[in-house]
N, C-alpha and C. Protein backbone atom coordinates (compact mmCIF):
# COMPACT_ATOMS: atom_id res chain seq x y z
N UNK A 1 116.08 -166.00 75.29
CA UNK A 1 114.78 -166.56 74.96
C UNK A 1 114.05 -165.62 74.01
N UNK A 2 113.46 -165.84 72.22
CA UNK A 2 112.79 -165.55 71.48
C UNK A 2 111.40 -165.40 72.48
N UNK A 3 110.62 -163.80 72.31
CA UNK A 3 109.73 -163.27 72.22
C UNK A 3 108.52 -164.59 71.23
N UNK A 4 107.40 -164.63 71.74
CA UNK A 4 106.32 -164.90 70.40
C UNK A 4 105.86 -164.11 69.97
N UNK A 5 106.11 -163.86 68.40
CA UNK A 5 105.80 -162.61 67.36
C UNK A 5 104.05 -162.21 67.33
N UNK A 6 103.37 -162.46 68.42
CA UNK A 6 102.17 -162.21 68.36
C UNK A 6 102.26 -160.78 69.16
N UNK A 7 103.63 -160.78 70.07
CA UNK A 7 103.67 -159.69 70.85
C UNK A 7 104.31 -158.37 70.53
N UNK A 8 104.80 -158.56 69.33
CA UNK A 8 106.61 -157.77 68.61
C UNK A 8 105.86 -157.33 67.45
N UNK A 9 106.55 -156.42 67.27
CA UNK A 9 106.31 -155.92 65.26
C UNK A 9 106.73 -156.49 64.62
N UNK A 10 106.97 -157.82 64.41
CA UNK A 10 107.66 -158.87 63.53
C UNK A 10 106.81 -158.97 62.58
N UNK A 11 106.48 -158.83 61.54
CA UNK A 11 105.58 -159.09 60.17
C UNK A 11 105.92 -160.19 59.99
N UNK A 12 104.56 -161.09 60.26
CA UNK A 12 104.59 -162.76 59.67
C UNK A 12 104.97 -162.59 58.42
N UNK A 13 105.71 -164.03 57.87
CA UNK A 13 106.43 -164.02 56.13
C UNK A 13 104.81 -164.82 55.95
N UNK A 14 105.17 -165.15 54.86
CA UNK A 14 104.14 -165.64 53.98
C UNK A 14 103.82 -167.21 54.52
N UNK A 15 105.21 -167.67 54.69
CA UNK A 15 104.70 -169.52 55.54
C UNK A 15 103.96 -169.38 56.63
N UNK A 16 104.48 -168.32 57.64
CA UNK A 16 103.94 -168.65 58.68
C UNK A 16 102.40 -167.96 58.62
N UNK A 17 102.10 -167.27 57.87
CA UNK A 17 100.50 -166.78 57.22
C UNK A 17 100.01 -168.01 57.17
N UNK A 18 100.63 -169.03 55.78
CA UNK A 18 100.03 -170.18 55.29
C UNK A 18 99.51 -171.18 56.61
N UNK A 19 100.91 -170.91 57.24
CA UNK A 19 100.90 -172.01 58.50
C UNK A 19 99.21 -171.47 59.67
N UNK A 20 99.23 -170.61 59.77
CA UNK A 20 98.14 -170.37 60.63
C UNK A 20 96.62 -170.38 59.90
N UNK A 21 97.13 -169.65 58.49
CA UNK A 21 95.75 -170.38 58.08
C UNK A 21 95.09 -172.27 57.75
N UNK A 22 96.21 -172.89 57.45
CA UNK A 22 96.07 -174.14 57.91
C UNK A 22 95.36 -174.39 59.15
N UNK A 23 96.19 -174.02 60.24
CA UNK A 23 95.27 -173.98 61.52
C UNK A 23 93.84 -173.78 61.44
N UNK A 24 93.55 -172.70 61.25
CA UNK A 24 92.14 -172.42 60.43
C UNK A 24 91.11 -173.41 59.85
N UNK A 25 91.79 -174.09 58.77
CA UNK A 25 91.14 -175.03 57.88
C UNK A 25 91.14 -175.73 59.04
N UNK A 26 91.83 -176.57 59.67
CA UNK A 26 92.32 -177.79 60.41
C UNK A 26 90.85 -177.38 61.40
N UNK A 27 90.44 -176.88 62.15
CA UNK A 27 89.90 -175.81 63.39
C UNK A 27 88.42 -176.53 62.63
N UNK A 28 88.03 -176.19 61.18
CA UNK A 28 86.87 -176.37 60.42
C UNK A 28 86.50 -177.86 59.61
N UNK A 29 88.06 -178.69 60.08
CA UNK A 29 87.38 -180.16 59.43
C UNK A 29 86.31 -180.86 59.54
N UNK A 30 85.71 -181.05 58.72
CA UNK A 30 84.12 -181.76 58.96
C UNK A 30 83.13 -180.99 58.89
N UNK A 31 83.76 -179.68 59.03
CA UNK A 31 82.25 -178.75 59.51
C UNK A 31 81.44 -178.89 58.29
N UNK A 32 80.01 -178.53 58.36
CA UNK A 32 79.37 -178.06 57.05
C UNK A 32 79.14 -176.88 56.90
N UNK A 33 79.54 -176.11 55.85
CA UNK A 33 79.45 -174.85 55.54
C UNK A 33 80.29 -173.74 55.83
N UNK A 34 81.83 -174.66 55.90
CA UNK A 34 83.03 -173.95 56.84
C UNK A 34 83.55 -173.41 55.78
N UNK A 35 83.72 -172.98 54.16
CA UNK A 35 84.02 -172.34 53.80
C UNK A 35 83.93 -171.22 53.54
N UNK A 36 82.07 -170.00 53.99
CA UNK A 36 82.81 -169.11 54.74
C UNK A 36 83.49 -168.34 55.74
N UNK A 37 83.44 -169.16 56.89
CA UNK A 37 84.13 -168.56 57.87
C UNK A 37 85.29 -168.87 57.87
N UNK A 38 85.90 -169.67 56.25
CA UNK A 38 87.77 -170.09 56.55
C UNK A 38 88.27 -168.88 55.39
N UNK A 39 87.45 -168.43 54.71
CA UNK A 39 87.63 -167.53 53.98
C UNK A 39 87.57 -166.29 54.75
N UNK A 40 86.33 -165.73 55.07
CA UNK A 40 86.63 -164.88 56.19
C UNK A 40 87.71 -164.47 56.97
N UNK A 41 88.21 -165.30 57.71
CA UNK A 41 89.46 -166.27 58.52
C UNK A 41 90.61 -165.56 57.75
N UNK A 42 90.74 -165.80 56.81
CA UNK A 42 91.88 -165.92 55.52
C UNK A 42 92.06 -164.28 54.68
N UNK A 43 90.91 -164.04 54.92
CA UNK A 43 90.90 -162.61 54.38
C UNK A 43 91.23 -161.67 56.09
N UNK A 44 91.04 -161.77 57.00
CA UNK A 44 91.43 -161.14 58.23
C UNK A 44 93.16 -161.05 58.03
N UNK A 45 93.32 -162.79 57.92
CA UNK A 45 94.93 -162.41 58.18
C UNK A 45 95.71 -162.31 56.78
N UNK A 46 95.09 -162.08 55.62
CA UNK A 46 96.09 -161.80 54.34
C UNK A 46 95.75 -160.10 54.45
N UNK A 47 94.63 -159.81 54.43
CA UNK A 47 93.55 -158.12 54.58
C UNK A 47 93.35 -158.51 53.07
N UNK A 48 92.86 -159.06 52.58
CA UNK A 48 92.09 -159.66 51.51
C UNK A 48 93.05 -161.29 50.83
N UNK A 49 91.97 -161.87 49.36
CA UNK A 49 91.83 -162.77 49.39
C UNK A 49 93.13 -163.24 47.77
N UNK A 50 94.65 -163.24 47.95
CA UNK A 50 95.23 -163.63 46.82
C UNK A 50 94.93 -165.13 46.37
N UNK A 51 95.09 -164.82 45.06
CA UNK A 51 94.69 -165.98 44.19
C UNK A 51 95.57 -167.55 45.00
N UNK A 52 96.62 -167.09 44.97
CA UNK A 52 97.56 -168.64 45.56
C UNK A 52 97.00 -168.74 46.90
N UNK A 53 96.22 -167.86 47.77
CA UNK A 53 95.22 -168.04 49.28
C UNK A 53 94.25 -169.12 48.65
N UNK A 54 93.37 -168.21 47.29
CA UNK A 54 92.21 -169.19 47.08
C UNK A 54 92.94 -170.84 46.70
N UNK A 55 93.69 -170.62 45.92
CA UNK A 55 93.79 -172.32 45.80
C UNK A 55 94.61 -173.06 46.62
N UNK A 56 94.93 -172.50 47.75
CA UNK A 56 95.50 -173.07 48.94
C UNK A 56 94.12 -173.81 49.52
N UNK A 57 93.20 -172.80 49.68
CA UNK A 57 91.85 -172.87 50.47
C UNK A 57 91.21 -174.37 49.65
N UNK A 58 91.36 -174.00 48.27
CA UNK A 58 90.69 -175.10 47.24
C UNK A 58 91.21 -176.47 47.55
N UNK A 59 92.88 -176.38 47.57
CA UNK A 59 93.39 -177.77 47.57
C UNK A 59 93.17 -178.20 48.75
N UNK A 60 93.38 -177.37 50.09
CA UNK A 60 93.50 -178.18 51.63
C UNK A 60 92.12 -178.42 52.20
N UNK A 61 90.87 -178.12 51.85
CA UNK A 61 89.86 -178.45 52.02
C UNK A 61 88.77 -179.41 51.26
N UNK A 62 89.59 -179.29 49.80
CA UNK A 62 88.76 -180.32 48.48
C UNK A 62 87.60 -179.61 47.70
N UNK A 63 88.01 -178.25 48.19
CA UNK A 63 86.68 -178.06 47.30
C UNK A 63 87.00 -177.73 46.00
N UNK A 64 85.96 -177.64 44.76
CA UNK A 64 86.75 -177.07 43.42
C UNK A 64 87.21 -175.43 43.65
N UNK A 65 87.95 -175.23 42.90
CA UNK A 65 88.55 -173.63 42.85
C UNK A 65 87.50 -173.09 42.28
N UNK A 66 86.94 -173.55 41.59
CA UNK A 66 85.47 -172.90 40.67
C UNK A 66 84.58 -172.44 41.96
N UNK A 67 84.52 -173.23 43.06
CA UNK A 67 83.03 -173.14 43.68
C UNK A 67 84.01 -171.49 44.64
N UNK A 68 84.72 -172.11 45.11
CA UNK A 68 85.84 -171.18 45.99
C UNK A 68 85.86 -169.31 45.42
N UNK A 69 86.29 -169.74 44.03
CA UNK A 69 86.43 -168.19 43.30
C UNK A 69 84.89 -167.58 43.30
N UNK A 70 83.54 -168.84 42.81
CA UNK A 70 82.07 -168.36 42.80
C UNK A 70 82.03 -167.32 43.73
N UNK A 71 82.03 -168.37 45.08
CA UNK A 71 81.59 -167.56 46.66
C UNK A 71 82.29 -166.11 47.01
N UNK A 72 83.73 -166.02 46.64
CA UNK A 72 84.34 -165.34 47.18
C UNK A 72 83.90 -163.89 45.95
N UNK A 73 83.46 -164.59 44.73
CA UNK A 73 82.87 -163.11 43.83
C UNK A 73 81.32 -162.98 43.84
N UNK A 74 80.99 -163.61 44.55
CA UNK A 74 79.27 -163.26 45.16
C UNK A 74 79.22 -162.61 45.93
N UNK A 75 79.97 -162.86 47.07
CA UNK A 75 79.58 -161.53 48.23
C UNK A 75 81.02 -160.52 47.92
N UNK A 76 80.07 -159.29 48.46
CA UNK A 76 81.20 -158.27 48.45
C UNK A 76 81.65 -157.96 49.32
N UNK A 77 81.42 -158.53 50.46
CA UNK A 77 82.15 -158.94 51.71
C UNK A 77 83.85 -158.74 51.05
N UNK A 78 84.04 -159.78 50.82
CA UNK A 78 85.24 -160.33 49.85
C UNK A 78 85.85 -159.62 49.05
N UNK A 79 87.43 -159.12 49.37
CA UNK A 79 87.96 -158.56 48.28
C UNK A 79 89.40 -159.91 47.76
N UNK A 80 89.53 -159.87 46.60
CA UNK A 80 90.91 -160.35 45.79
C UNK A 80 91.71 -159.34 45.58
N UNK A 81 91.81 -157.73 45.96
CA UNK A 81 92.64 -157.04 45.67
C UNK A 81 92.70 -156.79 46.91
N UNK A 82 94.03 -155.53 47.10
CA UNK A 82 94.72 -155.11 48.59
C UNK A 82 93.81 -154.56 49.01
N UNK A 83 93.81 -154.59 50.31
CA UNK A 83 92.67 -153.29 50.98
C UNK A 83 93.44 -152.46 51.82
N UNK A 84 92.80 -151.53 52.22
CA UNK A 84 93.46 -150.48 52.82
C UNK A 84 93.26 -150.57 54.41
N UNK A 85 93.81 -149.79 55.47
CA UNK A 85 94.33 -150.15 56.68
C UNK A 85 92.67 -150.13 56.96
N UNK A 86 92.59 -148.51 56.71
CA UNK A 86 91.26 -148.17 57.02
C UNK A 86 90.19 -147.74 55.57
N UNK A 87 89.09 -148.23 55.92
CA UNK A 87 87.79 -148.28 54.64
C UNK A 87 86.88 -147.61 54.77
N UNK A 88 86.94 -146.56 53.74
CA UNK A 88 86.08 -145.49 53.70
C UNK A 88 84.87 -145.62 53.22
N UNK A 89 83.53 -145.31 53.47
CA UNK A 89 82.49 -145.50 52.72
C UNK A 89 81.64 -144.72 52.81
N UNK A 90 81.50 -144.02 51.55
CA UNK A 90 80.36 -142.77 51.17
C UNK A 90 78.71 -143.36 51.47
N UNK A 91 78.16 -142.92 52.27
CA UNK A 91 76.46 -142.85 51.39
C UNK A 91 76.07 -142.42 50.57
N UNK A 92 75.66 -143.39 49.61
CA UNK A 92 74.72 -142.41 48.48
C UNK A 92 72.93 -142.93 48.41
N UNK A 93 72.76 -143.23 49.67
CA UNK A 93 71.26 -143.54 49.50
C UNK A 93 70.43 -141.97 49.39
N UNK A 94 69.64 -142.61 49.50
CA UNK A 94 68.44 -141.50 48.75
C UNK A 94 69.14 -139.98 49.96
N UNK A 95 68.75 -140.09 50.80
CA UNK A 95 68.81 -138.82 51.77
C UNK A 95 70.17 -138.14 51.68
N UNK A 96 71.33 -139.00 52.20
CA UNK A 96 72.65 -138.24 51.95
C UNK A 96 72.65 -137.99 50.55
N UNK A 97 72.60 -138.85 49.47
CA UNK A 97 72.38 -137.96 48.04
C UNK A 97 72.07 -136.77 47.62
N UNK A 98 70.87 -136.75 48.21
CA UNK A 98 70.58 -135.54 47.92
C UNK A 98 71.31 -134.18 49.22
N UNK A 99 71.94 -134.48 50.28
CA UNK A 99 72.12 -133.93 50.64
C UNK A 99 73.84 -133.35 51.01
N UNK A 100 74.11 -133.93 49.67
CA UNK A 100 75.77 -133.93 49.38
C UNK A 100 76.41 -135.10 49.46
N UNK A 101 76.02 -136.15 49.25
CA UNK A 101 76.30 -137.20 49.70
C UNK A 101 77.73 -137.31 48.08
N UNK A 102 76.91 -137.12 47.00
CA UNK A 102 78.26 -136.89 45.76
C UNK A 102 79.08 -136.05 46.16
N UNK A 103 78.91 -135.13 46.68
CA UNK A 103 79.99 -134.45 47.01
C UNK A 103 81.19 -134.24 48.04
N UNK A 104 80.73 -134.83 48.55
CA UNK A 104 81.54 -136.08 49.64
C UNK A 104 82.20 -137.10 48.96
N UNK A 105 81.64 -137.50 48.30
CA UNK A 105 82.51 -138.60 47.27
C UNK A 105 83.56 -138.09 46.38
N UNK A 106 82.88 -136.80 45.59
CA UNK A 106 83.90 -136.35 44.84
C UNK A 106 85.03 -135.66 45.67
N UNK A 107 84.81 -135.36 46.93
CA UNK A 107 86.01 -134.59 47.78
C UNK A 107 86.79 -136.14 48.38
N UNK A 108 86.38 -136.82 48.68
CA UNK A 108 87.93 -138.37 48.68
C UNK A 108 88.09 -139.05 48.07
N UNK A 109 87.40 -138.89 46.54
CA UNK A 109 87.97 -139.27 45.19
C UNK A 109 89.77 -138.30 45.04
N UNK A 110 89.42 -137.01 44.96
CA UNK A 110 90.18 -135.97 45.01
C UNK A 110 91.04 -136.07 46.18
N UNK A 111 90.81 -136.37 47.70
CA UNK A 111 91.87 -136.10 48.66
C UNK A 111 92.90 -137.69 48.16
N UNK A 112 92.11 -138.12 47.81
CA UNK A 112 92.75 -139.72 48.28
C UNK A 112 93.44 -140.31 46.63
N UNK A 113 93.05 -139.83 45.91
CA UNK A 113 93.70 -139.59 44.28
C UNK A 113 93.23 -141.40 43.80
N UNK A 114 92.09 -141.99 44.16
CA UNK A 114 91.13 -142.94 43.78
C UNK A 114 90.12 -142.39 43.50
N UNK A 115 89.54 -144.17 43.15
CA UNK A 115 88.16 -143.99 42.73
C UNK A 115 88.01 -144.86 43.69
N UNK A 116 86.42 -145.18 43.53
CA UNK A 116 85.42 -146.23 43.90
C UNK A 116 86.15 -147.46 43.89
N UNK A 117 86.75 -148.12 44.92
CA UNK A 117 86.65 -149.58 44.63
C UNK A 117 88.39 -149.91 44.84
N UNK A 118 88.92 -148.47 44.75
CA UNK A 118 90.59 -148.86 44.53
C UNK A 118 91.04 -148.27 46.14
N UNK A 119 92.28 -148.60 46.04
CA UNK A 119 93.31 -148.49 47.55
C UNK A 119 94.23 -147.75 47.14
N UNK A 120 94.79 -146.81 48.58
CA UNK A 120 95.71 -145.91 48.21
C UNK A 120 96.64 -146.21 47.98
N UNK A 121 97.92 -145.71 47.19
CA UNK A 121 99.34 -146.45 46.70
C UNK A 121 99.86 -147.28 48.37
N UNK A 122 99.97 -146.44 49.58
CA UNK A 122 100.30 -146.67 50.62
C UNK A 122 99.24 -147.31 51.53
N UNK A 123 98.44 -147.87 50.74
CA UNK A 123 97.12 -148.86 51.38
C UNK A 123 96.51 -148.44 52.79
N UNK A 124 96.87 -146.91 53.52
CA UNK A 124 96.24 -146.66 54.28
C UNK A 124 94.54 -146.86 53.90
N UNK A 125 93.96 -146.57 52.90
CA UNK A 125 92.57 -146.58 52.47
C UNK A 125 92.18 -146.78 51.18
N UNK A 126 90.91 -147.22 51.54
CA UNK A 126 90.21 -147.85 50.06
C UNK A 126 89.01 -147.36 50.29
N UNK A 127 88.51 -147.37 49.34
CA UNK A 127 86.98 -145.97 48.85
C UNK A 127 86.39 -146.91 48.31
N UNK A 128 84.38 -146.62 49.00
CA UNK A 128 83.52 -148.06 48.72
C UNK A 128 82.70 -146.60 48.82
N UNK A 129 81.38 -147.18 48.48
CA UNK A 129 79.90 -146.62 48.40
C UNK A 129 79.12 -147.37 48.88
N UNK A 130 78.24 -147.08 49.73
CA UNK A 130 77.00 -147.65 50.60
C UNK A 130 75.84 -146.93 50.17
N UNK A 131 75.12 -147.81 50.01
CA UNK A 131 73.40 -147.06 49.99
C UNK A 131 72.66 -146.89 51.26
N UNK A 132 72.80 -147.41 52.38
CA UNK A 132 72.41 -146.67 53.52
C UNK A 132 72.78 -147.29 54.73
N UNK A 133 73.38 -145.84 55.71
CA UNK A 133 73.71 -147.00 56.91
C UNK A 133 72.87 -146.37 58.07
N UNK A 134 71.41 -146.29 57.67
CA UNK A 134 70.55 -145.93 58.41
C UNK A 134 71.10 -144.78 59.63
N UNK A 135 71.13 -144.19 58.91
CA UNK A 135 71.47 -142.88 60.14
C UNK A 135 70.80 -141.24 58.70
N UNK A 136 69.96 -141.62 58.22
CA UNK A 136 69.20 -140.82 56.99
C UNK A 136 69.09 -139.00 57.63
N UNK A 137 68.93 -139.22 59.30
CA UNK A 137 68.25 -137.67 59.84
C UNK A 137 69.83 -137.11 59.55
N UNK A 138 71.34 -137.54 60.05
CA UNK A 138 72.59 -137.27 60.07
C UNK A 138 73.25 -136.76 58.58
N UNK A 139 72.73 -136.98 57.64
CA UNK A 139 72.93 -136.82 55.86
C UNK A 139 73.93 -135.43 55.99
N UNK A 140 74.90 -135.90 55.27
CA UNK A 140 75.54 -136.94 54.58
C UNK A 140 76.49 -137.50 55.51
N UNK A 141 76.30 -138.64 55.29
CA UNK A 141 76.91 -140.13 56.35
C UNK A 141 78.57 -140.33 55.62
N UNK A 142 79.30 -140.71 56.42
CA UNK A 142 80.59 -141.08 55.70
C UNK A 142 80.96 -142.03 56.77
N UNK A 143 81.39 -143.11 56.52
CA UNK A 143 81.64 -144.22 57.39
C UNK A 143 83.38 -145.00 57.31
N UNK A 144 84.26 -144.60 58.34
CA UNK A 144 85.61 -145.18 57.97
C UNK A 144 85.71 -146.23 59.21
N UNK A 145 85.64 -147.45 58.54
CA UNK A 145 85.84 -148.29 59.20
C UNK A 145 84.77 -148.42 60.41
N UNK A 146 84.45 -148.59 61.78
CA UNK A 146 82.96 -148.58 62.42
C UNK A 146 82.71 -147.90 62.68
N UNK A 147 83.66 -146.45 62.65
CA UNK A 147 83.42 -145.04 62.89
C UNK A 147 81.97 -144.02 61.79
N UNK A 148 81.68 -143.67 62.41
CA UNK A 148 80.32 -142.50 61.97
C UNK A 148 80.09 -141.09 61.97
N UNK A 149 80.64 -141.08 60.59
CA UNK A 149 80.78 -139.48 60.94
C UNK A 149 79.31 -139.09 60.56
N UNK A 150 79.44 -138.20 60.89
CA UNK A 150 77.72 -136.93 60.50
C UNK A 150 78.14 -135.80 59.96
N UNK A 151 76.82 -135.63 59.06
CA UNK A 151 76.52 -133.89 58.68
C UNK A 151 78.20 -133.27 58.06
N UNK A 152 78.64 -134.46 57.27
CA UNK A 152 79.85 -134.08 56.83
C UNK A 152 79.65 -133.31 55.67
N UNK A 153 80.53 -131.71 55.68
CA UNK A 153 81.30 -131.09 54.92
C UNK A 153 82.71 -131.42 54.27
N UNK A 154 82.75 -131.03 52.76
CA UNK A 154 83.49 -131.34 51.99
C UNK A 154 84.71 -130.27 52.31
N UNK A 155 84.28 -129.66 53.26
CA UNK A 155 85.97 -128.71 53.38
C UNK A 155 86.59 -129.39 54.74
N UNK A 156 85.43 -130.98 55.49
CA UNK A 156 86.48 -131.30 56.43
C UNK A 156 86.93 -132.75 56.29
N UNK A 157 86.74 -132.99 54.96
CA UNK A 157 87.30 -134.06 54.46
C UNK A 157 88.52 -134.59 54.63
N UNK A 158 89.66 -133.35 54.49
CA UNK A 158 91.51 -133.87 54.90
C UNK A 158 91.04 -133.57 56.15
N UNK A 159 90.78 -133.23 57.27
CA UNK A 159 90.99 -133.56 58.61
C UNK A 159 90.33 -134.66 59.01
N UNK A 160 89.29 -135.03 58.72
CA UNK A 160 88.73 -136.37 58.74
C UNK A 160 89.75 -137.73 58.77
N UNK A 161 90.10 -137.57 57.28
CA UNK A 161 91.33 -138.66 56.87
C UNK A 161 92.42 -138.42 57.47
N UNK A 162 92.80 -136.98 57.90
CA UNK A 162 94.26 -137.06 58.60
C UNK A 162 94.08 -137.57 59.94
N UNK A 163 93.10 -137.79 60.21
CA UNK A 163 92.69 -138.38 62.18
C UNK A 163 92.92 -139.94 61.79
N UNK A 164 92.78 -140.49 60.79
CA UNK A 164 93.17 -141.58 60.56
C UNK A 164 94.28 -142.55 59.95
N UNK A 165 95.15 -141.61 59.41
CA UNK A 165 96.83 -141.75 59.25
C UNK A 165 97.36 -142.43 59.71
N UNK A 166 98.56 -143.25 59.34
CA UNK A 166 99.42 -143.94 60.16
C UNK A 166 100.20 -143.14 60.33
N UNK A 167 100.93 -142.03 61.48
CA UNK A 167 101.70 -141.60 62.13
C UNK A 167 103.32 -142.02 62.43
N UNK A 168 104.07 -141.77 61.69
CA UNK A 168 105.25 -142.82 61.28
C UNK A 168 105.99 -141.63 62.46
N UNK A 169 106.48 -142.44 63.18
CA UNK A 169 107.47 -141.53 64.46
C UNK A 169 108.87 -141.71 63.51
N UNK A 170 109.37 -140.25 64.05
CA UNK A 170 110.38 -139.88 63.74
C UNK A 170 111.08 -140.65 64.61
N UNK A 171 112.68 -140.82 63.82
CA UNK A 171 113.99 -141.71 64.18
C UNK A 171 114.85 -140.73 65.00
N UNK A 172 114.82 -140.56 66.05
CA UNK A 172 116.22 -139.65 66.82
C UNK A 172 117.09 -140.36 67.69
């Protein structure tokens, strides 16, 4: 008796992606205003939004691809490129700014060999900028994923990111 791959390291192929996001759409027929939470939906289980997703989304729901591509490049919620496992995000509002908040940036520009906005070759992480995630007394704020770091130094930048690694076990 086959396991259900919800339980196994089996990496869904691409149909059975399609197939559950169908489910999805199907889950939202009739609704009003269900295209963003099927997008949402769709970006959870792709980890962002490919073009053949959006006009899947376009054709099985009716909406134009025009309105589909609008929404999904209005909010920045929404990415169309890969994202990374885990998402890093600098403060640069007023307080961490001035209180190293660039320099924090320029130290996982440098650890992580990106910029602003891009993912690592090995998509563990992708590098964003925030203007404030209200924690101003803590400066400079660095935020990976719902985690909160404080009062971060630029010399503990690789231990930071190495606590968040994927840990590939050795084969014996």
């Amino acid at each position: 008796m086959e396991k259900d791959c919800c339980n196994c390291s089996h990496e869904p192929t691409d149909a059975e992606m399609i197939q559950s996001l169908n489910h999805i759409i199907e889950g939202f027929e009739g609704v009003e205003g269900a295209l963003i939470p099927v997008l949402q939906s769709a970006q959870n289980l792709f980890g962002y939004l490919p073009e053949v997703v959006l006009k899947h989304i376009s054709l099985t729901m009716r909406i134009p691809y025009s309105e589909v591509t609008g929404v999904v490049s209005f909010y920045s919620f929404f990415s169309t490129i890969p994202r990374g496992k885990n998402i890093v995000r600098v403060c640069l509002g007023t307080a961490c700014y001035v209180r190293g908040g660039k320099d924090i940036l320029k130290g996982l520009r440098d650890q992580l060999e990106i910029n602003v906005g891009g993912t690592t070759d090995d998509r563990e992480f992708s590098l964003e900028v925030g203007r404030c995630f209200g924690a101003c007394g803590l400066a400079p704020v660095l935020m990976i994923n719902d985690d909160v770091h404080q009062r971060v130094k630029p010399a503990k930048i690789r231990d930071i990111l190495n606590s968040y690694r994927t840990v590939l076990e050795e084969v014996r």
